[in-house]
PDB file of N, CA and C in Angstrom:
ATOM      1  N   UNK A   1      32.362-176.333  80.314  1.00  0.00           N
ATOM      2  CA  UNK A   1      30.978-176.616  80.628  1.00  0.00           C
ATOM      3  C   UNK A   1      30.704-176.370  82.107  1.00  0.00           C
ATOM      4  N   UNK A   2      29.428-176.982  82.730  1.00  0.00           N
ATOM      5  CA  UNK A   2      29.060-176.346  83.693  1.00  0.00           C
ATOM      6  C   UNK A   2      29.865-176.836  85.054  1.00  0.00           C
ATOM      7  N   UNK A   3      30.858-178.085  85.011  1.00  0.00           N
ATOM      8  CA  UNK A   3      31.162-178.261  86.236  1.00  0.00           C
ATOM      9  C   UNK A   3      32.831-178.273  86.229  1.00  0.00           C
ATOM     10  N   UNK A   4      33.155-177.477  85.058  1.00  0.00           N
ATOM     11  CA  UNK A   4      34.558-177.092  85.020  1.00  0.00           C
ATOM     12  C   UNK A   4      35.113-176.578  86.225  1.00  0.00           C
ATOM     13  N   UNK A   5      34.773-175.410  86.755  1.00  0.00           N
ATOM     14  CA  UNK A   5      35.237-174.965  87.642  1.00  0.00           C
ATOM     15  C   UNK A   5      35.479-175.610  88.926  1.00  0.00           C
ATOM     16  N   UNK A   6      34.612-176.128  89.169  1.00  0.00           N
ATOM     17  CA  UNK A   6      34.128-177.430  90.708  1.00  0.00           C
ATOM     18  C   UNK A   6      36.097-178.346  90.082  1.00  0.00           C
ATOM     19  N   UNK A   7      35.630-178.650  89.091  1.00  0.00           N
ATOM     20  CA  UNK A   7      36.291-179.776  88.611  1.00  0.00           C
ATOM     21  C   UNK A   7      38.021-179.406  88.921  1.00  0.00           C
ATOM     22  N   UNK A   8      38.372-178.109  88.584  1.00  0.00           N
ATOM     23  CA  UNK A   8      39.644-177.508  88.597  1.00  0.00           C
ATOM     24  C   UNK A   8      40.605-177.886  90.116  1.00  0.00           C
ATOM     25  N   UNK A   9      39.673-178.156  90.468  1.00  0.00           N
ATOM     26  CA  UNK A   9      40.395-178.615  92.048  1.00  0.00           C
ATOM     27  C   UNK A   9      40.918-179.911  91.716  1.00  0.00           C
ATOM     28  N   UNK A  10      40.911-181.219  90.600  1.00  0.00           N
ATOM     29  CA  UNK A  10      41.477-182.024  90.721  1.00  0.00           C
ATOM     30  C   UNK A  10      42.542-182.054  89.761  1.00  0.00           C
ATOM     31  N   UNK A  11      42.265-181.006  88.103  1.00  0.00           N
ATOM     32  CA  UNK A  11      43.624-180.837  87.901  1.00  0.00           C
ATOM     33  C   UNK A  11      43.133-179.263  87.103  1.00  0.00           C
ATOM     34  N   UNK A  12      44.090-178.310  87.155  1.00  0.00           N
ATOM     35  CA  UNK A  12      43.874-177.438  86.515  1.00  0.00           C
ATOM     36  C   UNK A  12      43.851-177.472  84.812  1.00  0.00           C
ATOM     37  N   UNK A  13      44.407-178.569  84.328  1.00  0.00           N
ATOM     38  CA  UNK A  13      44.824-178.725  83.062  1.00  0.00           C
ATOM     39  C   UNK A  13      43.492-179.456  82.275  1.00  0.00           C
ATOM     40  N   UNK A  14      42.757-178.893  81.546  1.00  0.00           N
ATOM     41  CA  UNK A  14      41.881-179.109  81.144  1.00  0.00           C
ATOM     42  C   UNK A  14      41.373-180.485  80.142  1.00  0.00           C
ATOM     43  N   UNK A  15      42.565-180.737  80.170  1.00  0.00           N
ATOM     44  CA  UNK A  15      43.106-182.135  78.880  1.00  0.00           C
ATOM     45  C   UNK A  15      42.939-183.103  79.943  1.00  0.00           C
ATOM     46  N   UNK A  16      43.199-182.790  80.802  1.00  0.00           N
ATOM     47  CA  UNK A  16      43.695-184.083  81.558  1.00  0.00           C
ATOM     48  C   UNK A  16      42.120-184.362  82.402  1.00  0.00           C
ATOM     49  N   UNK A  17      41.428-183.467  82.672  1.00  0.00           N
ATOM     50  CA  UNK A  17      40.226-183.482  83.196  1.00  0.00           C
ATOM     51  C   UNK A  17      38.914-184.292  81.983  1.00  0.00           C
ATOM     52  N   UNK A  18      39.449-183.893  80.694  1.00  0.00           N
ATOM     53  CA  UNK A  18      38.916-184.911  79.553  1.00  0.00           C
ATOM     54  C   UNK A  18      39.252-186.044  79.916  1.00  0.00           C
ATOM     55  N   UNK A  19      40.360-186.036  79.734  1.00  0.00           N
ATOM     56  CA  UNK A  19      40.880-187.852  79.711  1.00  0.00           C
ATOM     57  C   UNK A  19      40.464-188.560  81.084  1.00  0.00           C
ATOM     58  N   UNK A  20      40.081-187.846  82.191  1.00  0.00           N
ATOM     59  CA  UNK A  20      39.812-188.358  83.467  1.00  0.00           C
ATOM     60  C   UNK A  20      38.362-189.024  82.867  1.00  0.00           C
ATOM     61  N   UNK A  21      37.610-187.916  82.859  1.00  0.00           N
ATOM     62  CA  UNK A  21      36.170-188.072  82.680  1.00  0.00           C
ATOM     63  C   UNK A  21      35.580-188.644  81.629  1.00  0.00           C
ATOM     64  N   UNK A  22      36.357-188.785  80.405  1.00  0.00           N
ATOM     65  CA  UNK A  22      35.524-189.327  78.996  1.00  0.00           C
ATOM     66  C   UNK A  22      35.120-190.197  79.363  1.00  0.00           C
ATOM     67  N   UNK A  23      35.522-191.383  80.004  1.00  0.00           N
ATOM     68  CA  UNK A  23      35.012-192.760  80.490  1.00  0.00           C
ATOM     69  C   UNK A  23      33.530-192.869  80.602  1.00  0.00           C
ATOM     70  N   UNK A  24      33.121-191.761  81.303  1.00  0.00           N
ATOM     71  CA  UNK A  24      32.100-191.997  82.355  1.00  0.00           C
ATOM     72  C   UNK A  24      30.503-191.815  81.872  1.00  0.00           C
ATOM     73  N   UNK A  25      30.655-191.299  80.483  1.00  0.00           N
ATOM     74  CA  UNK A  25      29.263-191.063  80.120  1.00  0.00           C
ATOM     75  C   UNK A  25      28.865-192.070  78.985  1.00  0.00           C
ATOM     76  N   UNK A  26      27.420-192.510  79.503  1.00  0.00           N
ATOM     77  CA  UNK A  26      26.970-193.406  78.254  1.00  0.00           C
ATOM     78  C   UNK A  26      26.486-192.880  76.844  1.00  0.00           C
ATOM     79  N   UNK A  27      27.138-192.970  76.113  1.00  0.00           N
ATOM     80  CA  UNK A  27      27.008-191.974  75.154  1.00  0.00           C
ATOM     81  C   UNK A  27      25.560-192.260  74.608  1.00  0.00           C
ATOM     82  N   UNK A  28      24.551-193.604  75.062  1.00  0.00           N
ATOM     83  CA  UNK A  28      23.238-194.068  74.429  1.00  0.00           C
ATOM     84  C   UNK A  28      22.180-192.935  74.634  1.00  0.00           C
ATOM     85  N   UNK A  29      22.648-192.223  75.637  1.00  0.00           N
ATOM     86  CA  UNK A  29      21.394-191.604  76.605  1.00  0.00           C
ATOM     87  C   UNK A  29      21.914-190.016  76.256  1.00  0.00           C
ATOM     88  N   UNK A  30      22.799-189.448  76.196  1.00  0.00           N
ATOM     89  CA  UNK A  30      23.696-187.996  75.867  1.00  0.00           C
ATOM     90  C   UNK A  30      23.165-187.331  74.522  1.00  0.00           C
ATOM     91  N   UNK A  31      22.636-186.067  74.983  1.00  0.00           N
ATOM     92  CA  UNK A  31      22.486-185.702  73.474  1.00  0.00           C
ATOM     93  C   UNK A  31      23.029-184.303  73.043  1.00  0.00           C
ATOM     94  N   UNK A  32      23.981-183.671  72.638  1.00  0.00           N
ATOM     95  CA  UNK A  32      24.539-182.410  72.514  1.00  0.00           C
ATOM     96  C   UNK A  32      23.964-181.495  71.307  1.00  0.00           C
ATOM     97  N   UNK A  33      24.145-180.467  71.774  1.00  0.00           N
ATOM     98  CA  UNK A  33      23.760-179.116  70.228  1.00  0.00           C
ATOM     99  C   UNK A  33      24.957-178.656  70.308  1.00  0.00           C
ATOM    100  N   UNK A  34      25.934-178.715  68.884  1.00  0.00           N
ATOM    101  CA  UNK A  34      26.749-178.559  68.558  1.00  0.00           C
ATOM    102  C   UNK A  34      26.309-176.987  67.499  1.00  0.00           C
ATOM    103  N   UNK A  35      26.987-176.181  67.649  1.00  0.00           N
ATOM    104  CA  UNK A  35      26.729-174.658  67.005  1.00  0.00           C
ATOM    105  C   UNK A  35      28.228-173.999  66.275  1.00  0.00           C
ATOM    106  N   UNK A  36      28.262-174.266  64.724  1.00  0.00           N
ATOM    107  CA  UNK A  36      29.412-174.129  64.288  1.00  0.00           C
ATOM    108  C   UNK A  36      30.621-175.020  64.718  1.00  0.00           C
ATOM    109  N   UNK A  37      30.345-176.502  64.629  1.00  0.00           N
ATOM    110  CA  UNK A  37      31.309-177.161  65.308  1.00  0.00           C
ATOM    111  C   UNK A  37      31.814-177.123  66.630  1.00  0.00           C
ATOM    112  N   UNK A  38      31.003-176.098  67.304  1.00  0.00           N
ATOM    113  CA  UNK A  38      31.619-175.965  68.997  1.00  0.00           C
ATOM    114  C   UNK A  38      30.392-176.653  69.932  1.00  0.00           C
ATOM    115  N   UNK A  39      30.997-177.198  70.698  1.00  0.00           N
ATOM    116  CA  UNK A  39      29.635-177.795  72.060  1.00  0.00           C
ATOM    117  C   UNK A  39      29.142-176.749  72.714  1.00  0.00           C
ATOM    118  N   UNK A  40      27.408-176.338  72.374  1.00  0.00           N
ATOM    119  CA  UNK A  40      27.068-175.855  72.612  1.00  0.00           C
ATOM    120  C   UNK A  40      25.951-175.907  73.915  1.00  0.00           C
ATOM    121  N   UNK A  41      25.714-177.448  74.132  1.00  0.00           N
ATOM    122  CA  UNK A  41      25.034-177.384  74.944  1.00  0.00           C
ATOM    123  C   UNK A  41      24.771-179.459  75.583  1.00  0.00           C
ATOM    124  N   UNK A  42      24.918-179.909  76.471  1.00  0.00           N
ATOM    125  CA  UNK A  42      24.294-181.358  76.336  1.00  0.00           C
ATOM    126  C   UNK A  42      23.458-181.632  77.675  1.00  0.00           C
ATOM    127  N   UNK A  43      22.801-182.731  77.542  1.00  0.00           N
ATOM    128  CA  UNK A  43      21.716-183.262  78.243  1.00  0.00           C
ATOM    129  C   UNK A  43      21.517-184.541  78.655  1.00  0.00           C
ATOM    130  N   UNK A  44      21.610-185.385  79.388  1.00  0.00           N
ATOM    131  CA  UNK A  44      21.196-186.673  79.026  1.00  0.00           C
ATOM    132  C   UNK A  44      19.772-187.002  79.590  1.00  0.00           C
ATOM    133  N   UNK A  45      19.177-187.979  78.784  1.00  0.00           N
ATOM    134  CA  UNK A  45      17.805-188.525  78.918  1.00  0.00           C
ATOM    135  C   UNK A  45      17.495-189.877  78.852  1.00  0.00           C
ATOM    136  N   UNK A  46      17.189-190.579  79.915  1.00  0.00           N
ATOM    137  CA  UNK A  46      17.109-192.354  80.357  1.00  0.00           C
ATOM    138  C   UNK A  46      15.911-192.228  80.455  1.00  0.00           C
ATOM    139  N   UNK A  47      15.310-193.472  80.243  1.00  0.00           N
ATOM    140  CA  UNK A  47      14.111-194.557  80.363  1.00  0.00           C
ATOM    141  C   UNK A  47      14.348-194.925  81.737  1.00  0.00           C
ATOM    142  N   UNK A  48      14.453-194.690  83.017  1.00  0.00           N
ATOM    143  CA  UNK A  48      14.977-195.226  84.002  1.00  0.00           C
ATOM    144  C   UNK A  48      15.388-196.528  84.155  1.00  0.00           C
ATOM    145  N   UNK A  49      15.701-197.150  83.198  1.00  0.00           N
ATOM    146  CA  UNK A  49      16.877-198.376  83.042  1.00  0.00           C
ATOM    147  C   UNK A  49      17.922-198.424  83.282  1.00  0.00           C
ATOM    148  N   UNK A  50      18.693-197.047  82.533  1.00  0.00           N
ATOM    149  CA  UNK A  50      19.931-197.232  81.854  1.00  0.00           C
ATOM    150  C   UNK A  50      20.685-195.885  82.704  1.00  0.00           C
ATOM    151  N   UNK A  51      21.689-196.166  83.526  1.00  0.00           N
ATOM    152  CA  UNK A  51      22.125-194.950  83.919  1.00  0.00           C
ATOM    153  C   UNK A  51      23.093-193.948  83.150  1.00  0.00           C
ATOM    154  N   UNK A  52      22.886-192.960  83.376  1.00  0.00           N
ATOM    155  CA  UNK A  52      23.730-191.644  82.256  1.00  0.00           C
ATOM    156  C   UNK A  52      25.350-191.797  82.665  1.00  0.00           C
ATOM    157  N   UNK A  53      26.021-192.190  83.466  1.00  0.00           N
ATOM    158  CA  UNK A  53      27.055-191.972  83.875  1.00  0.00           C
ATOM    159  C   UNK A  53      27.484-192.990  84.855  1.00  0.00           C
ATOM    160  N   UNK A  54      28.808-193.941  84.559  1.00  0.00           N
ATOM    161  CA  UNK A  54      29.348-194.823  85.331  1.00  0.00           C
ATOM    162  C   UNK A  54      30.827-194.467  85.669  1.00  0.00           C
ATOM    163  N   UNK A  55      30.868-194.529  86.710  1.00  0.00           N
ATOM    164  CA  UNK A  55      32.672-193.887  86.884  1.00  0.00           C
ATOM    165  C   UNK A  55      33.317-195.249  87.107  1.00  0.00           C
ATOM    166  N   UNK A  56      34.700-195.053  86.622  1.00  0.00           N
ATOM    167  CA  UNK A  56      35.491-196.336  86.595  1.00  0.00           C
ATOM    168  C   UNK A  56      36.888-195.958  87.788  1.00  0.00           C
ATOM    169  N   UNK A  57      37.081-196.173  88.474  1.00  0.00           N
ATOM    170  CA  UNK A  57      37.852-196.048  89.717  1.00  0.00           C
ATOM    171  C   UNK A  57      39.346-196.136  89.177  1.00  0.00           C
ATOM    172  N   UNK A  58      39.881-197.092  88.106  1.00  0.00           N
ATOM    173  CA  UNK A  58      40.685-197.096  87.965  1.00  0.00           C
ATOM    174  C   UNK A  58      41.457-195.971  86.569  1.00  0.00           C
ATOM    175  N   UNK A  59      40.413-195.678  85.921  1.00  0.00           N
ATOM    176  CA  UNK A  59      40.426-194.636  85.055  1.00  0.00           C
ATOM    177  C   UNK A  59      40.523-193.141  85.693  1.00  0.00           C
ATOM    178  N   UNK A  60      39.903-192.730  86.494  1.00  0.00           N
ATOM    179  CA  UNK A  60      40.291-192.109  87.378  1.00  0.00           C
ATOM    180  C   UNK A  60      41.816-191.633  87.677  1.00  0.00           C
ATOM    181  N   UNK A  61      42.011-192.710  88.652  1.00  0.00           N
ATOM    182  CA  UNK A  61      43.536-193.315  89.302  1.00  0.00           C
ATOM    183  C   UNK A  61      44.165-192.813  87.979  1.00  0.00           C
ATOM    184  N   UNK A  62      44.302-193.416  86.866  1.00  0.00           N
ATOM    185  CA  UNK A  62      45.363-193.183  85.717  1.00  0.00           C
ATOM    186  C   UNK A  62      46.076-192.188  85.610  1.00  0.00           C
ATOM    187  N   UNK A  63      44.541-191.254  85.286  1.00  0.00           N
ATOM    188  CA  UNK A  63      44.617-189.642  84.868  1.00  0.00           C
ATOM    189  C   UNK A  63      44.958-188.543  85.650  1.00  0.00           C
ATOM    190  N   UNK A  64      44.392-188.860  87.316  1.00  0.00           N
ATOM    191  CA  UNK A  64      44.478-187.729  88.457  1.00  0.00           C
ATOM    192  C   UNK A  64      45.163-188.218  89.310  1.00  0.00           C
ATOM    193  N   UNK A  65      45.778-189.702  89.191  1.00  0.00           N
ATOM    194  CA  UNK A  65      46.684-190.014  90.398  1.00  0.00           C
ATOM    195  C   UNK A  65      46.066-190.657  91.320  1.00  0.00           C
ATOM    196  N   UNK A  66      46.750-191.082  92.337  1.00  0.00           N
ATOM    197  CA  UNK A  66      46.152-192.194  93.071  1.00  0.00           C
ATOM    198  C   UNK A  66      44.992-191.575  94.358  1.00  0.00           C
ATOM    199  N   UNK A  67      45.878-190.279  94.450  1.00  0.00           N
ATOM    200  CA  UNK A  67      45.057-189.601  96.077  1.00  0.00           C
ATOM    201  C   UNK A  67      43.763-188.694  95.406  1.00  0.00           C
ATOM    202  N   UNK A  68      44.075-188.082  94.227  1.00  0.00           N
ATOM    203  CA  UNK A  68      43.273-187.516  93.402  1.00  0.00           C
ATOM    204  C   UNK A  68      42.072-188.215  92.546  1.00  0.00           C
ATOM    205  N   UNK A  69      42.568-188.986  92.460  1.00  0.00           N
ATOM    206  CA  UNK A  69      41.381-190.126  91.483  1.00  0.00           C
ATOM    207  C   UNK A  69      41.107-191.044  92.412  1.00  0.00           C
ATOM    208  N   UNK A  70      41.659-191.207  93.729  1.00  0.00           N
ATOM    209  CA  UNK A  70      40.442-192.340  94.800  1.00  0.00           C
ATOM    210  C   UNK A  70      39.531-191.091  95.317  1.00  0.00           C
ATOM    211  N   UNK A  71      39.729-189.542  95.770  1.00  0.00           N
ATOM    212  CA  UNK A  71      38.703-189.078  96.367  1.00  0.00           C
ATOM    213  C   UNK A  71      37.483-188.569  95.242  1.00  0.00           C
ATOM    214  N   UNK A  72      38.208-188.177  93.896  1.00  0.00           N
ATOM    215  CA  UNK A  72      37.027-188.044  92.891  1.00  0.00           C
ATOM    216  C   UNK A  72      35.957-189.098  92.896  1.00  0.00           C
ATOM    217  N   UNK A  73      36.671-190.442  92.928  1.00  0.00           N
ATOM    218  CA  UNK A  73      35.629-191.897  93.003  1.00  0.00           C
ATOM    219  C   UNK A  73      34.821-191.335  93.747  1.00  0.00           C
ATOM    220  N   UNK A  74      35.273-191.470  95.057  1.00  0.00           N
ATOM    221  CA  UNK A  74      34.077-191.660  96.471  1.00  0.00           C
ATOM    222  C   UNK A  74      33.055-190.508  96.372  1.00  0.00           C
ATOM    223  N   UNK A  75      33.947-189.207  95.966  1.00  0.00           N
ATOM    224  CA  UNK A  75      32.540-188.135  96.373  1.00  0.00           C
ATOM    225  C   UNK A  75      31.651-188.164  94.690  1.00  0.00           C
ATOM    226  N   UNK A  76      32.193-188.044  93.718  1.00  0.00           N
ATOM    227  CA  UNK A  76      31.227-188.162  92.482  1.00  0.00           C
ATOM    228  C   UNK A  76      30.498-189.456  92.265  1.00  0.00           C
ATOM    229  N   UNK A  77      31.131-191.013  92.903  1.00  0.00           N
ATOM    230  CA  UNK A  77      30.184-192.091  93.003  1.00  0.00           C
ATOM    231  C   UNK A  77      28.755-191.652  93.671  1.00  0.00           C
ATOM    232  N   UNK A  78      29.041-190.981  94.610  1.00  0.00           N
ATOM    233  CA  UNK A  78      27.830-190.460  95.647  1.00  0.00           C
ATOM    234  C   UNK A  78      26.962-189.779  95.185  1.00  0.00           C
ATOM    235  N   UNK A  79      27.684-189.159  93.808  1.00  0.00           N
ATOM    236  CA  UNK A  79      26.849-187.461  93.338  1.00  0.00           C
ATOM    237  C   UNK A  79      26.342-188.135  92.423  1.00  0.00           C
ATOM    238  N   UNK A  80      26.965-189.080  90.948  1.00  0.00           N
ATOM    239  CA  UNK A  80      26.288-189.059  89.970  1.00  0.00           C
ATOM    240  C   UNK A  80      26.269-190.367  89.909  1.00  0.00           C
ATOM    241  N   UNK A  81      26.122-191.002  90.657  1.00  0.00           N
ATOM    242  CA  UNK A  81      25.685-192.716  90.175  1.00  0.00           C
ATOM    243  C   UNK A  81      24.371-192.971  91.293  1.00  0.00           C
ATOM    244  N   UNK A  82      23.769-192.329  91.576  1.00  0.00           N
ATOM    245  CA  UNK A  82      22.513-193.151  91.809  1.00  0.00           C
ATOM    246  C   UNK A  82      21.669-193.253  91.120  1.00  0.00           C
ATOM    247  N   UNK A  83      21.415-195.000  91.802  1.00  0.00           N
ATOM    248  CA  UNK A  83      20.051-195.424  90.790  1.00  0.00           C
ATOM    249  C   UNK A  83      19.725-194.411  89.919  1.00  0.00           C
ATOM    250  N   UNK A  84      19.368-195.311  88.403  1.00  0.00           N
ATOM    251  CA  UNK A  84      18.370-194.241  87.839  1.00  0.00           C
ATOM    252  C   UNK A  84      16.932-193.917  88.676  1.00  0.00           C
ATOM    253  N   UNK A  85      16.407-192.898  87.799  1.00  0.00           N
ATOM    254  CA  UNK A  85      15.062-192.490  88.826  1.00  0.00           C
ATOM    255  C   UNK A  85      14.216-193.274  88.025  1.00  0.00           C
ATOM    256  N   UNK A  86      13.321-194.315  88.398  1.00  0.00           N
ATOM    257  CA  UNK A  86      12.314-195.275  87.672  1.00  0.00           C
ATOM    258  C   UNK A  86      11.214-194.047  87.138  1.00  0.00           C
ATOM    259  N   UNK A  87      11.154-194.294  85.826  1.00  0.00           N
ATOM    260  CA  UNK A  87      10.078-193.427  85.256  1.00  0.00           C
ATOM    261  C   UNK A  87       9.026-193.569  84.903  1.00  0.00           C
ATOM    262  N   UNK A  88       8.954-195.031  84.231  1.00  0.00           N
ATOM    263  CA  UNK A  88       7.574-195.817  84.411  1.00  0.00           C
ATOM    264  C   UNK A  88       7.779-195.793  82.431  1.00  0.00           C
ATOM    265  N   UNK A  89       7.008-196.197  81.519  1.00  0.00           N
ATOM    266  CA  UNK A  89       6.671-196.747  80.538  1.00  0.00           C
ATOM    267  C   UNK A  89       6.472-195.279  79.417  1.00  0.00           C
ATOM    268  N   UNK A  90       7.408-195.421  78.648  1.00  0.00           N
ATOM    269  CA  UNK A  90       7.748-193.836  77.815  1.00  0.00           C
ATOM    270  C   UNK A  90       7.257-192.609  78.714  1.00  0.00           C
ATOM    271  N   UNK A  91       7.872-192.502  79.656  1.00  0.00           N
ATOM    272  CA  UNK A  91       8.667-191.461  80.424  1.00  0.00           C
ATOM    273  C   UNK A  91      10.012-191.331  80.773  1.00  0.00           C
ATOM    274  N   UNK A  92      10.546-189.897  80.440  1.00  0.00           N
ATOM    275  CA  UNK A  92      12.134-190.037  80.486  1.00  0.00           C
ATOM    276  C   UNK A  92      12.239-189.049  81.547  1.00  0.00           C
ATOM    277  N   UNK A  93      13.353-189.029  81.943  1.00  0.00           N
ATOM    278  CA  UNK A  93      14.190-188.513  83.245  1.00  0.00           C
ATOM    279  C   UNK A  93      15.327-187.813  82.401  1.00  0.00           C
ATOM    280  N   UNK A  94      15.238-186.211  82.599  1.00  0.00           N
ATOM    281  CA  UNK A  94      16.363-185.578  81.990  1.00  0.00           C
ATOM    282  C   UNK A  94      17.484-185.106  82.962  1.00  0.00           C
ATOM    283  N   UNK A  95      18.852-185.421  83.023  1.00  0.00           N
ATOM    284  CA  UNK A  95      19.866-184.721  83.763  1.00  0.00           C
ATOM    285  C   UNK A  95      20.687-183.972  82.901  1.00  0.00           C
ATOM    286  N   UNK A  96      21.772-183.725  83.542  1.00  0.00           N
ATOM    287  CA  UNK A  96      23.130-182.739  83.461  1.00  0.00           C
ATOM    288  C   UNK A  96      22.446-181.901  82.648  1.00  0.00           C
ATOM    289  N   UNK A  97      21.573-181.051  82.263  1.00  0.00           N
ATOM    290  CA  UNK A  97      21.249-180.153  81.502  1.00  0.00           C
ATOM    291  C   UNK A  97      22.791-179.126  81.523  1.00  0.00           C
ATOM    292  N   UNK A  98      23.515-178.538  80.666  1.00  0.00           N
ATOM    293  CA  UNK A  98      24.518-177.861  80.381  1.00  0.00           C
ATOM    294  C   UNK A  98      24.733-177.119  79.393  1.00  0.00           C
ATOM    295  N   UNK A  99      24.915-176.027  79.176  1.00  0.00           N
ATOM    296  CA  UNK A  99      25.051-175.196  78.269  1.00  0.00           C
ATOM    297  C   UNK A  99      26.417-173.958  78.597  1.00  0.00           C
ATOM    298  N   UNK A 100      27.560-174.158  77.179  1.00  0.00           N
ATOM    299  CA  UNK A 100      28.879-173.610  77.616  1.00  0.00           C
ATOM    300  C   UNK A 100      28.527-172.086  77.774  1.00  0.00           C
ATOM    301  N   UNK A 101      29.061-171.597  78.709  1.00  0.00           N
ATOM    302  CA  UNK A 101      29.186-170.309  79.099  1.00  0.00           C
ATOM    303  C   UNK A 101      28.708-169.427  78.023  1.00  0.00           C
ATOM    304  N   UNK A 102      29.246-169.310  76.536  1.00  0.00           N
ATOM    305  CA  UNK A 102      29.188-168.682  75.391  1.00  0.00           C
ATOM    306  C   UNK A 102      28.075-168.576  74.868  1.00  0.00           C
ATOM    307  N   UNK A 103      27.592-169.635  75.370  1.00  0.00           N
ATOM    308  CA  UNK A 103      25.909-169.989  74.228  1.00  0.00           C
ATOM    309  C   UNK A 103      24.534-169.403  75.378  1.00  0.00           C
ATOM    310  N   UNK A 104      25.188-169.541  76.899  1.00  0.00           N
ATOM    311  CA  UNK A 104      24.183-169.010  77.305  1.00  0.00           C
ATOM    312  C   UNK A 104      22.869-168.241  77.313  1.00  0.00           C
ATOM    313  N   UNK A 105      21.942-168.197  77.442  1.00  0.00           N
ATOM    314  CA  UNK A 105      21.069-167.055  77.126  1.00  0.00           C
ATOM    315  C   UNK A 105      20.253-166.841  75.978  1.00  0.00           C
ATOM    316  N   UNK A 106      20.659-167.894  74.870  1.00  0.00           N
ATOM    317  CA  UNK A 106      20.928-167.997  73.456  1.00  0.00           C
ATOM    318  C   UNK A 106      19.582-169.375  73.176  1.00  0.00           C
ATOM    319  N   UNK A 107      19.031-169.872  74.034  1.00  0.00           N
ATOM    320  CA  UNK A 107      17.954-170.818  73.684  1.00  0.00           C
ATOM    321  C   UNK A 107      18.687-172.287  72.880  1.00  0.00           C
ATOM    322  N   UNK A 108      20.136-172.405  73.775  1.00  0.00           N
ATOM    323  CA  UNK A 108      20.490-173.843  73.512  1.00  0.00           C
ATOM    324  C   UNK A 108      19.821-175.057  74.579  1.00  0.00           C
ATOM    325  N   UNK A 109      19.351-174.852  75.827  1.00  0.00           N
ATOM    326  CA  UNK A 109      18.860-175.494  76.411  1.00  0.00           C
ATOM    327  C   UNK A 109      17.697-176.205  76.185  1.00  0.00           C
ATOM    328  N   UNK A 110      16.556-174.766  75.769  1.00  0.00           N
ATOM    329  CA  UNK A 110      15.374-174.701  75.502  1.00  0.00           C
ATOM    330  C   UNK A 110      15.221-175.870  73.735  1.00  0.00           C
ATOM    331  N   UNK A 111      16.597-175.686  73.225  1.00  0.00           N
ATOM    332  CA  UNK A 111      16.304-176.073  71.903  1.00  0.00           C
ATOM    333  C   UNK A 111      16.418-177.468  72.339  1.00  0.00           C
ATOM    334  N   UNK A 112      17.623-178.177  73.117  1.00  0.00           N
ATOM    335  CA  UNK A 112      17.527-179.225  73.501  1.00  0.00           C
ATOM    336  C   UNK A 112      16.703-179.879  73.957  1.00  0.00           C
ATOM    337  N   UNK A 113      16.057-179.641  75.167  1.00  0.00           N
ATOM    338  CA  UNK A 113      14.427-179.768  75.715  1.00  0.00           C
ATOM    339  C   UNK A 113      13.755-179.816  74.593  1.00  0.00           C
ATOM    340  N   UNK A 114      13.517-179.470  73.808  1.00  0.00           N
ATOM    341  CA  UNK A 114      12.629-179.094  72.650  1.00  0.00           C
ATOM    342  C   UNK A 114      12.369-180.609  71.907  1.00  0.00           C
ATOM    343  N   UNK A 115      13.811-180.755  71.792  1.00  0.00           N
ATOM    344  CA  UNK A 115      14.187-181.957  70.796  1.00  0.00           C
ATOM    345  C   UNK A 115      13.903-183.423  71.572  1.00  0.00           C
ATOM    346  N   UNK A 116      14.049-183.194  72.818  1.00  0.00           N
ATOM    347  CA  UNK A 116      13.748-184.286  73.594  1.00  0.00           C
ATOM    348  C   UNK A 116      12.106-184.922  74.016  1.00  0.00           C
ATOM    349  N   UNK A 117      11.598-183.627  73.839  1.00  0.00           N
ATOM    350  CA  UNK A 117      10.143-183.661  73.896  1.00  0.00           C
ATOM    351  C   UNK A 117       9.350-184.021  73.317  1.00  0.00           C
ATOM    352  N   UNK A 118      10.248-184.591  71.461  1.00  0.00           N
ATOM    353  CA  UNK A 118       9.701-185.020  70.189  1.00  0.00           C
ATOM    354  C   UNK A 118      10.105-186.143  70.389  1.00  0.00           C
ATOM    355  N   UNK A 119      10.712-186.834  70.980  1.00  0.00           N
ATOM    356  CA  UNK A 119      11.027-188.142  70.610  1.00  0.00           C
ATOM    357  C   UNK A 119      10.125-189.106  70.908  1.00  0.00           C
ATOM    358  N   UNK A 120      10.388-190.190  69.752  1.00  0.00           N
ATOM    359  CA  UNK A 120       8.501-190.386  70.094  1.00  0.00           C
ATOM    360  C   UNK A 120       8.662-191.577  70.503  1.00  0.00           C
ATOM    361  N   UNK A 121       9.691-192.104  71.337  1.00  0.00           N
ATOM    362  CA  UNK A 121       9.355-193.032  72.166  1.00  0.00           C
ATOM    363  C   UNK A 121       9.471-192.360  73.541  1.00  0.00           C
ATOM    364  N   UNK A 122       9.432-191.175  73.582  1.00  0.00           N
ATOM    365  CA  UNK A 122       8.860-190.500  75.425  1.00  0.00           C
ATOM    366  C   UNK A 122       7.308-190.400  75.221  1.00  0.00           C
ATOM    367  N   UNK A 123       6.347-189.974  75.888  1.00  0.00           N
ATOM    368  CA  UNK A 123       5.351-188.831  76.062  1.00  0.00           C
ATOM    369  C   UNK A 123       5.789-187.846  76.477  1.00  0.00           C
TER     370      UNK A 123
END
């Protein structure tokens, strides 16, 4: 997905970059297009309540090690844990928009957006 590469700097092994990161997303707010069983694309979308992503410091530590999983904390605490953005009363706030390399180009984004735009507790 889209921040694989960024990501490769803490382990090249792609398993282990799962197991770092599964923690961290609230799965309430995440919504994926799956295309023939493959992840084709995900999104998340908050009510500005509820934040999309909490990193756990020690989950981290587990997976990438101690020097590796304290500097992931500090600089991705910075990147993806602020406040949600207050949206006000059925208005949503969409992040990580992502779509895998493969599907690109292909109107998985657009389909996602699409789907998010129906939900009828947004406007």
């Amino acid at each position: 997905m889209a921040f694989g590469k960024h990501l490769a700097i803490l382990s090249k092994d792609k398993e282990i970059l799962v197991q770092a990161f599964e923690h961290m997303f609230n799965a309430d707010v995440f919504y994926c297009a799956v295309i023939d069983g493959e992840m084709a694309g995900i999104t998340a979308c908050t009510n500005g309540k509820a934040s999309s992503v909490y990193l756990n410091n020690k989950e981290l530590r587990r997976h990438l090690g101690f020097y590796k999983g304290t500097l992931a904390s500090i600089f991705l605490k910075r990147e993806f844990e602020k406040p949600p953005i207050e949206t006000g009363d059925k208005i949503a706030s969409v992040e990580f928009v992502a779509t895998a390399s493969s599907y690109r180009g292909k109107g998985v984004a657009t389909a996602i957006m699409d789907h998010l735009f129906h939900l009828p507790h947004y406007h």
